[in-house]
N, C-alpha and C. Protein backbone atom coordinates (compact mmCIF):
# COMPACT_ATOMS: atom_id res chain seq x y z
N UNK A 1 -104.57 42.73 -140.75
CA UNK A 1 -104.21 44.01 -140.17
C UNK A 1 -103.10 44.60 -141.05
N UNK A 2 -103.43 45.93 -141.41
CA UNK A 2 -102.89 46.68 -142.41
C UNK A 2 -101.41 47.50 -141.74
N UNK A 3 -100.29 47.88 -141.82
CA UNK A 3 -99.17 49.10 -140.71
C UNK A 3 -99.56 50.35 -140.58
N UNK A 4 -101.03 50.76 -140.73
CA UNK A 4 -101.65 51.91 -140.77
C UNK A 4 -102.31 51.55 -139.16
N UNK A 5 -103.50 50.24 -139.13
CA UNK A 5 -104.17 49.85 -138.13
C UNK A 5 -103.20 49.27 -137.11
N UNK A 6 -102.12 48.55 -137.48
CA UNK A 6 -100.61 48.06 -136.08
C UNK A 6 -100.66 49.38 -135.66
N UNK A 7 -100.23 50.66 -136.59
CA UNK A 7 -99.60 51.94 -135.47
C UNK A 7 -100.49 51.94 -134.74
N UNK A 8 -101.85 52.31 -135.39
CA UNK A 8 -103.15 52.55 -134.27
C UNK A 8 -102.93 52.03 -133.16
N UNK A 9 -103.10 50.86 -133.53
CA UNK A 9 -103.18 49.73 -132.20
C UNK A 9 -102.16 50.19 -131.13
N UNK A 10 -100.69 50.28 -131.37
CA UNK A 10 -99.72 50.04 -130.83
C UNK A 10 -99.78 51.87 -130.21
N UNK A 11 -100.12 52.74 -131.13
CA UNK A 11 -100.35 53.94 -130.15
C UNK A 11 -101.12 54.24 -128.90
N UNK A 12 -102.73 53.57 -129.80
CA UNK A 12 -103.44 53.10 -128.50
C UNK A 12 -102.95 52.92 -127.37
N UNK A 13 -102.23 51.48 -127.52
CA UNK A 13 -102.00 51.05 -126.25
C UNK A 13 -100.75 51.31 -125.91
N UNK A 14 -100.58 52.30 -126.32
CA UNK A 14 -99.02 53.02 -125.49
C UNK A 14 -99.53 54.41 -124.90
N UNK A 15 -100.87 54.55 -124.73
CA UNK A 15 -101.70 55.98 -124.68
C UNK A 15 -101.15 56.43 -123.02
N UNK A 16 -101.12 55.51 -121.91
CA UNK A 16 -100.28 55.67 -120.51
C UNK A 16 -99.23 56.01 -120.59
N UNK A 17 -98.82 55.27 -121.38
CA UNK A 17 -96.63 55.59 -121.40
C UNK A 17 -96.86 57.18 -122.07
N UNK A 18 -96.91 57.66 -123.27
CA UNK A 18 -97.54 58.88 -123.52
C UNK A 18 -97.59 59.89 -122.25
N UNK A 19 -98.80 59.49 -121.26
CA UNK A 19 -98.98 60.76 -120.90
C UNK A 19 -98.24 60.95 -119.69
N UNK A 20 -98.01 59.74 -119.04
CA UNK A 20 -97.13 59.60 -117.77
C UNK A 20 -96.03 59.98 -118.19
N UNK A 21 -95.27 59.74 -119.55
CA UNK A 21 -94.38 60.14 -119.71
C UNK A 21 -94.10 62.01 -119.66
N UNK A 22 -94.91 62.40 -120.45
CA UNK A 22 -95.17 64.09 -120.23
C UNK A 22 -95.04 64.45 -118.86
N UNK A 23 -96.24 63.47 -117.59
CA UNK A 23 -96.07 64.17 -116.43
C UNK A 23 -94.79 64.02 -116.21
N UNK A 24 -94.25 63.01 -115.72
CA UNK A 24 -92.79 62.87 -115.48
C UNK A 24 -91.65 63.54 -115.83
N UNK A 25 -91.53 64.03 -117.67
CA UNK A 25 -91.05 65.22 -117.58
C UNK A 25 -91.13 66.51 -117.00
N UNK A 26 -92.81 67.17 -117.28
CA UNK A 26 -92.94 68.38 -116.60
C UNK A 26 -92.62 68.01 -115.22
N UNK A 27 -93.15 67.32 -114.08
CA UNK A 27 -92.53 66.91 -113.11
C UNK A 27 -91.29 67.48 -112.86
N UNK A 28 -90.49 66.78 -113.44
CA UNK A 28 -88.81 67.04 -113.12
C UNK A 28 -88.23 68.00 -113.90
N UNK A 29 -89.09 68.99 -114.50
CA UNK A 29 -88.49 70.25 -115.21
C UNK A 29 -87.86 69.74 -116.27
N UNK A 30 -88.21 69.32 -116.73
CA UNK A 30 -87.55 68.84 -118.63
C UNK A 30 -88.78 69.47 -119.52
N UNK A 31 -88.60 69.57 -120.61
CA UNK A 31 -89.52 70.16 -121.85
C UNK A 31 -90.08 69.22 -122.62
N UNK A 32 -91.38 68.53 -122.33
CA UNK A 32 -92.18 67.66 -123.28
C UNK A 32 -92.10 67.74 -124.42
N UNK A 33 -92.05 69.54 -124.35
CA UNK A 33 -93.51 70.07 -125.14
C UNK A 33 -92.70 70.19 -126.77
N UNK A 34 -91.00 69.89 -127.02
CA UNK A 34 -90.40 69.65 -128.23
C UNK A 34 -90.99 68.35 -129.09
N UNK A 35 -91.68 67.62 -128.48
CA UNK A 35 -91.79 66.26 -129.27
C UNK A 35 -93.05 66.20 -129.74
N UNK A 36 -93.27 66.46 -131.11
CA UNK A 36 -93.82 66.33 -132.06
C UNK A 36 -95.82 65.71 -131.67
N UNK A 37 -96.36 66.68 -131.56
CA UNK A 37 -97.80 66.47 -130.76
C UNK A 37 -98.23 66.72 -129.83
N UNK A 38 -97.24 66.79 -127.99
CA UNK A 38 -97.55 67.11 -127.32
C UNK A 38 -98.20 68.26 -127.03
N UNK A 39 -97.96 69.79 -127.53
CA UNK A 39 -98.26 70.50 -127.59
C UNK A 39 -99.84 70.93 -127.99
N UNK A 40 -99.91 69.76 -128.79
CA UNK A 40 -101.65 69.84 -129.67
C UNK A 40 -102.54 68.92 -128.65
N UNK A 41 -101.73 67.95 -127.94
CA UNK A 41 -102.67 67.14 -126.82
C UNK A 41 -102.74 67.99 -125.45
N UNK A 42 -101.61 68.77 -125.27
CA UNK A 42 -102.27 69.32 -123.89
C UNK A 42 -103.20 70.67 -124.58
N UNK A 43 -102.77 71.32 -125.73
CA UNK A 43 -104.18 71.82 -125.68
C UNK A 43 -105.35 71.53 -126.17
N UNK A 44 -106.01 70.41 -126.64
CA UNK A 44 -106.92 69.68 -126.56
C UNK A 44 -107.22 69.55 -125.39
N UNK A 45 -106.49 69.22 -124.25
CA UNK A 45 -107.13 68.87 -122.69
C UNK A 45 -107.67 70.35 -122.50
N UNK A 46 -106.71 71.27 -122.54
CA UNK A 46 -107.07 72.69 -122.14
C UNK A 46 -108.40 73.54 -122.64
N UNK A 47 -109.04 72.78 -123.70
CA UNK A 47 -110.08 73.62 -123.60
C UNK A 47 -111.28 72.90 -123.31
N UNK A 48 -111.45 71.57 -122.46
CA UNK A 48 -112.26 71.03 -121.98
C UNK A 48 -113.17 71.86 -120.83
N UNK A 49 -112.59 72.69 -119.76
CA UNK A 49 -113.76 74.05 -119.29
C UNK A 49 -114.08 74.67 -120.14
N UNK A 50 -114.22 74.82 -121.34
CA UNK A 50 -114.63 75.89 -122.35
C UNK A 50 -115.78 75.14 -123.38
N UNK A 51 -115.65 73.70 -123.48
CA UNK A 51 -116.74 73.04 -124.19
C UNK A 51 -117.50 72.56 -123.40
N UNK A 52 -118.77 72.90 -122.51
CA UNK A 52 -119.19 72.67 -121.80
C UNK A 52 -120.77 72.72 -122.26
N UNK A 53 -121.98 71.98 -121.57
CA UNK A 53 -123.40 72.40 -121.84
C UNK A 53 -123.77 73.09 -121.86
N UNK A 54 -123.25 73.65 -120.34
CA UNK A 54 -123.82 74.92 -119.67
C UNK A 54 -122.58 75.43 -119.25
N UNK A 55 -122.48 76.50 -118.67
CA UNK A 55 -121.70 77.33 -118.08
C UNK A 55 -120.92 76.33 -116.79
N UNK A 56 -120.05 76.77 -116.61
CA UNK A 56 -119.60 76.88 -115.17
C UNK A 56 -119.91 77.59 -114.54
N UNK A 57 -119.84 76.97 -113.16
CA UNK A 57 -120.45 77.87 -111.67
C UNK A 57 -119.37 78.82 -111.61
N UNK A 58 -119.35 79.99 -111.04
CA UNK A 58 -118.52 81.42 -110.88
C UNK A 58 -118.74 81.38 -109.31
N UNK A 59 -117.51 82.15 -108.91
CA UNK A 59 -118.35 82.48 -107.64
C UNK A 59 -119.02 83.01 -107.19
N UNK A 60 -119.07 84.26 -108.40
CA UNK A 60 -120.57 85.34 -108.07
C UNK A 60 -120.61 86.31 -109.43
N UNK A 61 -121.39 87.31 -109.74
CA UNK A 61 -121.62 88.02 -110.41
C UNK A 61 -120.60 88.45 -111.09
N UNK A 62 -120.71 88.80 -112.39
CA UNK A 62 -119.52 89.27 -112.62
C UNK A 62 -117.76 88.09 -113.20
N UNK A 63 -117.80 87.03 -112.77
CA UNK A 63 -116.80 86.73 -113.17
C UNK A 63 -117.32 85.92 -114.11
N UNK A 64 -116.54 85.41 -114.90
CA UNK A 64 -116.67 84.43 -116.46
C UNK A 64 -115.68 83.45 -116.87
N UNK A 65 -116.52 82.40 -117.04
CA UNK A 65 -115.70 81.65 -118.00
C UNK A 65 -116.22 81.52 -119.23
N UNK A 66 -114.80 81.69 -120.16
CA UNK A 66 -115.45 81.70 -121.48
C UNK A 66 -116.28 80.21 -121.90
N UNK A 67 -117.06 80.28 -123.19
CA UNK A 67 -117.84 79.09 -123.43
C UNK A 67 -117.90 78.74 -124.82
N UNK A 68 -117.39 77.84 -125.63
CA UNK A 68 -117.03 77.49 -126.94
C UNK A 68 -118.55 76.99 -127.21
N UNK A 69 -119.07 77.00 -128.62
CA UNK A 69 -120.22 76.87 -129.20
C UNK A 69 -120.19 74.89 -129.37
N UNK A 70 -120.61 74.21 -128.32
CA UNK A 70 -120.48 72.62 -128.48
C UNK A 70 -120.64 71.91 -129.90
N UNK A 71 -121.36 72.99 -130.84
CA UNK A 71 -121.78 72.33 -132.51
C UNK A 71 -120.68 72.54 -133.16
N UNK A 72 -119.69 73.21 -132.75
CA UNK A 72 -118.52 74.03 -133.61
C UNK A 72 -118.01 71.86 -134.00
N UNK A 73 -117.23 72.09 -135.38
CA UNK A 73 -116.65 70.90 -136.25
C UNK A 73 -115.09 71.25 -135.88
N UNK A 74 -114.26 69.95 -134.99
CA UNK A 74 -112.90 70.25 -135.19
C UNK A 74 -112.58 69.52 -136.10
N UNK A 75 -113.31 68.25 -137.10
CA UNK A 75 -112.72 68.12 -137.86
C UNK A 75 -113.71 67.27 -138.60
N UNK A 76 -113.62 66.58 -139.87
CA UNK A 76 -114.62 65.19 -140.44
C UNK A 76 -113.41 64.25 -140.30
N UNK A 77 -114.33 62.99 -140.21
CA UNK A 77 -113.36 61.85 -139.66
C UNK A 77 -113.64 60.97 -140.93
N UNK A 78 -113.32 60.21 -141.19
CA UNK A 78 -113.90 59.12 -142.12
C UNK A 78 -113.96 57.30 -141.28
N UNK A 79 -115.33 57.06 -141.22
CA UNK A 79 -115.22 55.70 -140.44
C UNK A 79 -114.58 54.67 -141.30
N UNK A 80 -114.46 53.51 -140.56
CA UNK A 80 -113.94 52.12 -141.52
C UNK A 80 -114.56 51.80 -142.53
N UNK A 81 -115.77 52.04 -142.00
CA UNK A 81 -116.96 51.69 -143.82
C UNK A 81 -117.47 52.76 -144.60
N UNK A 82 -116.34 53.62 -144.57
CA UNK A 82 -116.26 54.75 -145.61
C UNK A 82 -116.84 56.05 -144.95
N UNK A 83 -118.12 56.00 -145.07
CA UNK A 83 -119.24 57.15 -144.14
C UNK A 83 -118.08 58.18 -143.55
N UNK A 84 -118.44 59.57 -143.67
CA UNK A 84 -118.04 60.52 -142.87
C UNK A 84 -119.00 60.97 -142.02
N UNK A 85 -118.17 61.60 -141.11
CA UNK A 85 -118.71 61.89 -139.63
C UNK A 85 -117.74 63.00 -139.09
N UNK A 86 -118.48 63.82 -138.46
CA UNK A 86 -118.03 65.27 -138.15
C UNK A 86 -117.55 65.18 -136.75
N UNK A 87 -116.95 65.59 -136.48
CA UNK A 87 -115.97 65.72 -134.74
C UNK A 87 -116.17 67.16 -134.40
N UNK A 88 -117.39 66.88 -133.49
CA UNK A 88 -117.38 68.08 -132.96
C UNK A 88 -116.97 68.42 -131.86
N UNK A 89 -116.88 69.88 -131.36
CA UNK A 89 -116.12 70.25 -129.67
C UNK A 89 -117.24 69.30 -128.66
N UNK A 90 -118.38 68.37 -128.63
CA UNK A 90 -118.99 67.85 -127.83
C UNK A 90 -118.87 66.69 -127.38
N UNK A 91 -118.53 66.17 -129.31
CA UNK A 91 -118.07 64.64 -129.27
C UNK A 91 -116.52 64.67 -128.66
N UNK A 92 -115.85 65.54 -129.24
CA UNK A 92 -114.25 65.98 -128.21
C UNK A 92 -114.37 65.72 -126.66
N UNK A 93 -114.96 66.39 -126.45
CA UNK A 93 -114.94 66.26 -124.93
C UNK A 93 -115.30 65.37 -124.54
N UNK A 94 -116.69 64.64 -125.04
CA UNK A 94 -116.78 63.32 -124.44
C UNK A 94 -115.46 62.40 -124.38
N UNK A 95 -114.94 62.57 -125.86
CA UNK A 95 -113.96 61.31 -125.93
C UNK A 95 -112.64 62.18 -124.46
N UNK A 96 -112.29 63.06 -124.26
CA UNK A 96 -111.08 63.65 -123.61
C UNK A 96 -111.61 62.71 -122.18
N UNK A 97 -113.08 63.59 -121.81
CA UNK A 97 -113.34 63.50 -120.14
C UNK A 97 -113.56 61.82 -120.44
N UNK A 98 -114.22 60.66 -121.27
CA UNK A 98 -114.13 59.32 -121.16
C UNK A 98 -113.31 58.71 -121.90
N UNK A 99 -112.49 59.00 -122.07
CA UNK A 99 -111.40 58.09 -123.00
C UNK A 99 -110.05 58.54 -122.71
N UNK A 100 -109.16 58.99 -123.64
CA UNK A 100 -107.72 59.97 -123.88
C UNK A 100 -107.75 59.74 -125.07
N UNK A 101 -106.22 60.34 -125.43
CA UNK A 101 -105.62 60.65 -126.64
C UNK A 101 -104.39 60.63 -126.84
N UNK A 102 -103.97 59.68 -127.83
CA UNK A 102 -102.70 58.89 -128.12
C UNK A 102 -101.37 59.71 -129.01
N UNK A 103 -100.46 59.18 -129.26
CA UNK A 103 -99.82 60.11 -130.25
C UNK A 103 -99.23 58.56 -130.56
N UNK A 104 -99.23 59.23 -132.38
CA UNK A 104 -98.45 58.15 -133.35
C UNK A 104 -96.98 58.31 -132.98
N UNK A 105 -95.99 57.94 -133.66
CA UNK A 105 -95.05 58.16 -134.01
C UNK A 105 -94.58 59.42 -134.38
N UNK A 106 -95.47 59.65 -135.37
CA UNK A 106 -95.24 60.93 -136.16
C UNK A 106 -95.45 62.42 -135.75
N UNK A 107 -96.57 61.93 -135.07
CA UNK A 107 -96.82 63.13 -133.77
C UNK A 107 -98.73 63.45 -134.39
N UNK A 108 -99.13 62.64 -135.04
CA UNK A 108 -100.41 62.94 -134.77
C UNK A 108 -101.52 62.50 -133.54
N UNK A 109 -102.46 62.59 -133.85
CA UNK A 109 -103.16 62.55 -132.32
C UNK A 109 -103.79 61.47 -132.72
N UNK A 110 -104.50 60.43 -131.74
CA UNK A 110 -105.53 58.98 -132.07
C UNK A 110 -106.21 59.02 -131.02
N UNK A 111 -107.30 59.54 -131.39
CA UNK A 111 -108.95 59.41 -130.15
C UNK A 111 -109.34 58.46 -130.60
N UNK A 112 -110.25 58.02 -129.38
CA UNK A 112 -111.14 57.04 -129.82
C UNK A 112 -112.56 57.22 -130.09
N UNK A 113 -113.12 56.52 -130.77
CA UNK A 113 -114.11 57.04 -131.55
C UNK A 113 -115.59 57.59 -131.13
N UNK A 114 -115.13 57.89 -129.63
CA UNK A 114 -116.37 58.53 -129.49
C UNK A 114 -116.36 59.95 -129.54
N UNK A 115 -115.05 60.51 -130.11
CA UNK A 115 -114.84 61.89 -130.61
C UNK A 115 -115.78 62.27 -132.02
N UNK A 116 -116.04 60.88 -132.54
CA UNK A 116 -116.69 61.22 -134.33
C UNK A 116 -118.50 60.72 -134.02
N UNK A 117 -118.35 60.51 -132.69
CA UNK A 117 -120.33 59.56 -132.51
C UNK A 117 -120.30 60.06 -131.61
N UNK A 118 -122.36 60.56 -131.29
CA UNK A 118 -122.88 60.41 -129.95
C UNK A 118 -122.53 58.91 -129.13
N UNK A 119 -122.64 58.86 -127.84
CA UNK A 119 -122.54 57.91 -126.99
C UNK A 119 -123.52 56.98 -127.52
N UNK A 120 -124.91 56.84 -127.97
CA UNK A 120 -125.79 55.70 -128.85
C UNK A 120 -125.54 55.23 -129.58
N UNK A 121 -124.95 55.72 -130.29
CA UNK A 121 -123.99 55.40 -131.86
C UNK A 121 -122.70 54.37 -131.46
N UNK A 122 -122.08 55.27 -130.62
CA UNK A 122 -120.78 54.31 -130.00
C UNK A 122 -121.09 53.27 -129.40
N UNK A 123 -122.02 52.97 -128.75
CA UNK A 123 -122.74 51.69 -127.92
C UNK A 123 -123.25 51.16 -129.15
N UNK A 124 -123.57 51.34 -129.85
CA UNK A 124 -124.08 50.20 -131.48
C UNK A 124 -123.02 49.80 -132.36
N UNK A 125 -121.80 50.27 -131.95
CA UNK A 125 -120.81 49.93 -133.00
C UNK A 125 -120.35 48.90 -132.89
N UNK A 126 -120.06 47.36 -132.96
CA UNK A 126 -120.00 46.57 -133.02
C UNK A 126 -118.18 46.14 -133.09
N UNK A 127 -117.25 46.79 -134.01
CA UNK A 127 -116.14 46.63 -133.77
C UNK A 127 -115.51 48.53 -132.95
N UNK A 128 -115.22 48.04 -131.79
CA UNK A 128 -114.70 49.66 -131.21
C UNK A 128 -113.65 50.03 -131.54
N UNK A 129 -112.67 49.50 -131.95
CA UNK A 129 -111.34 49.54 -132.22
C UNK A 129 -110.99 50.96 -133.07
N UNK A 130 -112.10 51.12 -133.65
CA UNK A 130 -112.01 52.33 -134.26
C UNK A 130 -111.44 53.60 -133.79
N UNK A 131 -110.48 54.43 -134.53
CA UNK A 131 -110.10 55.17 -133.68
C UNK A 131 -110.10 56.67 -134.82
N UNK A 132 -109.60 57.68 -134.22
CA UNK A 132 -109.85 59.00 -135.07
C UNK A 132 -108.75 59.46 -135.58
N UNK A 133 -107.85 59.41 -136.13
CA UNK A 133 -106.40 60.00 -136.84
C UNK A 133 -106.58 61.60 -136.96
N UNK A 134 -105.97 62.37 -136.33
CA UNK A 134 -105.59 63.91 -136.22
C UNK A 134 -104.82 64.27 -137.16
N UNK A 135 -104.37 64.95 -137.92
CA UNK A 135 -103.15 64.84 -138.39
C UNK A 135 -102.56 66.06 -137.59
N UNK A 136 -101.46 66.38 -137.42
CA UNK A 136 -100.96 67.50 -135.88
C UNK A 136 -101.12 68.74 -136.31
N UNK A 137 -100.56 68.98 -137.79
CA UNK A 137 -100.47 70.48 -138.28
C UNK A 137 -101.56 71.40 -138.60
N UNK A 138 -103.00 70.54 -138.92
CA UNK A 138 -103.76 70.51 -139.38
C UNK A 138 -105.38 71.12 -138.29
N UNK A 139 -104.61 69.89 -136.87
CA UNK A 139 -105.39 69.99 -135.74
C UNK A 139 -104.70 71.10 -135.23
N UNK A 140 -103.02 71.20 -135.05
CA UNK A 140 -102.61 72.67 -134.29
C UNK A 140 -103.34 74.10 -134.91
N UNK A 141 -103.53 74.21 -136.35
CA UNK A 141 -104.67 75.82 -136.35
C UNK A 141 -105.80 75.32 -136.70
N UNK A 142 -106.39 74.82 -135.92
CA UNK A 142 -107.56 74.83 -135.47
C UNK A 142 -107.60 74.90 -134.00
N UNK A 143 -106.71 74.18 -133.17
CA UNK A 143 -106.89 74.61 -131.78
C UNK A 143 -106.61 75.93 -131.28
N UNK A 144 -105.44 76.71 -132.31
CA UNK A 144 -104.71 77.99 -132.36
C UNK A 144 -106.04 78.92 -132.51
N UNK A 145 -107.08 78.45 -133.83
CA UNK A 145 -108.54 79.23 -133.63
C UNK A 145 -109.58 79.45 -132.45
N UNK A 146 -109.46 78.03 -132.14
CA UNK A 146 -110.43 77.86 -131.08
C UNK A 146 -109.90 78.68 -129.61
N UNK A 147 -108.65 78.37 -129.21
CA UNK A 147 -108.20 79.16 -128.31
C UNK A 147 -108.15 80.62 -128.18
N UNK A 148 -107.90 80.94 -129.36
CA UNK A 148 -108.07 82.70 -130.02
C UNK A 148 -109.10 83.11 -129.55
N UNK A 149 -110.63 82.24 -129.86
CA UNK A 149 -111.74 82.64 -129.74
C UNK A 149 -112.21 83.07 -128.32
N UNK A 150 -111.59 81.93 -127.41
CA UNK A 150 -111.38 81.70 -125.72
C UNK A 150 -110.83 83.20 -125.22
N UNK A 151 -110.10 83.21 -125.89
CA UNK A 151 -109.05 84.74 -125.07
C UNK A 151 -109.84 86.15 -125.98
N UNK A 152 -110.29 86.17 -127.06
CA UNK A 152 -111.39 87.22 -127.01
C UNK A 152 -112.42 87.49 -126.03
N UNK A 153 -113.17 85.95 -126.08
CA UNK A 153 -114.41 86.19 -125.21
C UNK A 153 -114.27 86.71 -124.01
N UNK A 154 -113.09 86.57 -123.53
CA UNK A 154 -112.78 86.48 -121.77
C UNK A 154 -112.27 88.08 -121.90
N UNK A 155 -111.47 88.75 -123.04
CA UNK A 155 -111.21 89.98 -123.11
C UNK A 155 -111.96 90.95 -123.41
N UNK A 156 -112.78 90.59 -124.15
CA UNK A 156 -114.45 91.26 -124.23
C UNK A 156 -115.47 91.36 -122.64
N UNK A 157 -115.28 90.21 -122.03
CA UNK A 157 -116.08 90.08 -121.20
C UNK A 157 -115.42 91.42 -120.00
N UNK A 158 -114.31 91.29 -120.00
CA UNK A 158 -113.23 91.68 -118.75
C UNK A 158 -113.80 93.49 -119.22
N UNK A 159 -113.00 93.19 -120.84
CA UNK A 159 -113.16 95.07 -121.30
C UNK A 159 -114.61 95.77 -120.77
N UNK A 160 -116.04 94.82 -120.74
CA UNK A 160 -116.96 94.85 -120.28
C UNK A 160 -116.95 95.76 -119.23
N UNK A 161 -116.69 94.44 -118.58
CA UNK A 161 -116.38 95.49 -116.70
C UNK A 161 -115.83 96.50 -116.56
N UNK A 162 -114.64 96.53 -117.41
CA UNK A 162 -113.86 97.93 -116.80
C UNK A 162 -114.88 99.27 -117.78
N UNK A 163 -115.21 98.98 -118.53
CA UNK A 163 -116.03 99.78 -119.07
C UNK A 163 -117.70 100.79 -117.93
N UNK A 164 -117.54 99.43 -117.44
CA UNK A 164 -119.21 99.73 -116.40
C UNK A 164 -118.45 100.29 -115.32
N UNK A 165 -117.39 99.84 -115.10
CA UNK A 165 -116.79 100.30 -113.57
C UNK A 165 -116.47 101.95 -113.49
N UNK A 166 -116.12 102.02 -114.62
CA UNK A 166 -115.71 103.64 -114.97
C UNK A 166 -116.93 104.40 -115.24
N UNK A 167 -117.86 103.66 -115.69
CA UNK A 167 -119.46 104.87 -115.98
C UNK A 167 -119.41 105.15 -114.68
N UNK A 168 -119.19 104.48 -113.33
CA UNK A 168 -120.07 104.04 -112.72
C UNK A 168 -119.58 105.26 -111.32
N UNK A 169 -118.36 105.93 -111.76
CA UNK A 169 -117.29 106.35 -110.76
C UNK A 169 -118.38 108.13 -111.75
């Protein structure tokens, strides 16, 4: 074991202390959100309604949630035996809604590897330990894109309505 694969490890399994720790701050009104990553992991959680199959249920006509394109690439990963592999918003979410997401030291992010594989792939992998290295600055504009995209769609959709509402008078 290499001090590249210890951090892994040791982030990994500090992935509870991590997030309990965040609640516990926000909790008691302190600011997480200065320490180096947090900011890129809660919005990673945050756009989990937005990478979805299908839509979300609305309560009726007319309202929207926006919907991110599931093929979109947040990043290429490189596995242990070299091979690259693409991280997409689908494989993301799988890993968010069945797994979490760690922070190094440094403040990058560590999924586990079912962010870079379908679920078949991940069930054939033989050592799991594998994990996905973020780097923070790199992953923050790209989530800064992806979120951008979120608050168009929903402002397009909205400008929509008020557009029909006014023909309509």
């Amino acid at each position: 074991m290499n001090k590249t694969e210890l951090e892994n490890i040791i982030s990994y399994n500090n992935h509870a202390v991590t997030m309990a720790q965040i609640a516990v701050n926000l909790l008691e009104g302190k600011n997480p959100l200065n320490v180096c990553g947090v900011r890129e992991l809660l919005a990673l959680y945050l756009l989990v309604p937005y990478i979805t199959n299908k839509r979300l249920d609305v309560p009726a006509a007319n309202y929207n949630v926006p919907q991110l394109d599931m093929k979109t690439v947040l990043t290429k990963v490189r596995f242990k035996n070299g091979s690259l592999s693409e991280m997409t918003l689908d494989n993301l979410r799988n890993a968010l809604c069945h797994s979490f997401v760690a922070l190094t030291e440094k403040g990058d992010l560590i999924l586990d590897d079912r962010a870079s594989c379908d679920r078949k792939t991940h069930d054939t992998i033989p050592d799991k330990g594998f994990c996905n290295r973020l780097e923070v600055l790199k992953t923050r504009r790209k989530l800064l894109e992806l979120h951008k995209k979120v608050l168009k769609q929903q402002a397009e959709f909205n400008n929509k309505l008020v557009q029909e509402c006014e023909e309509c008078k």
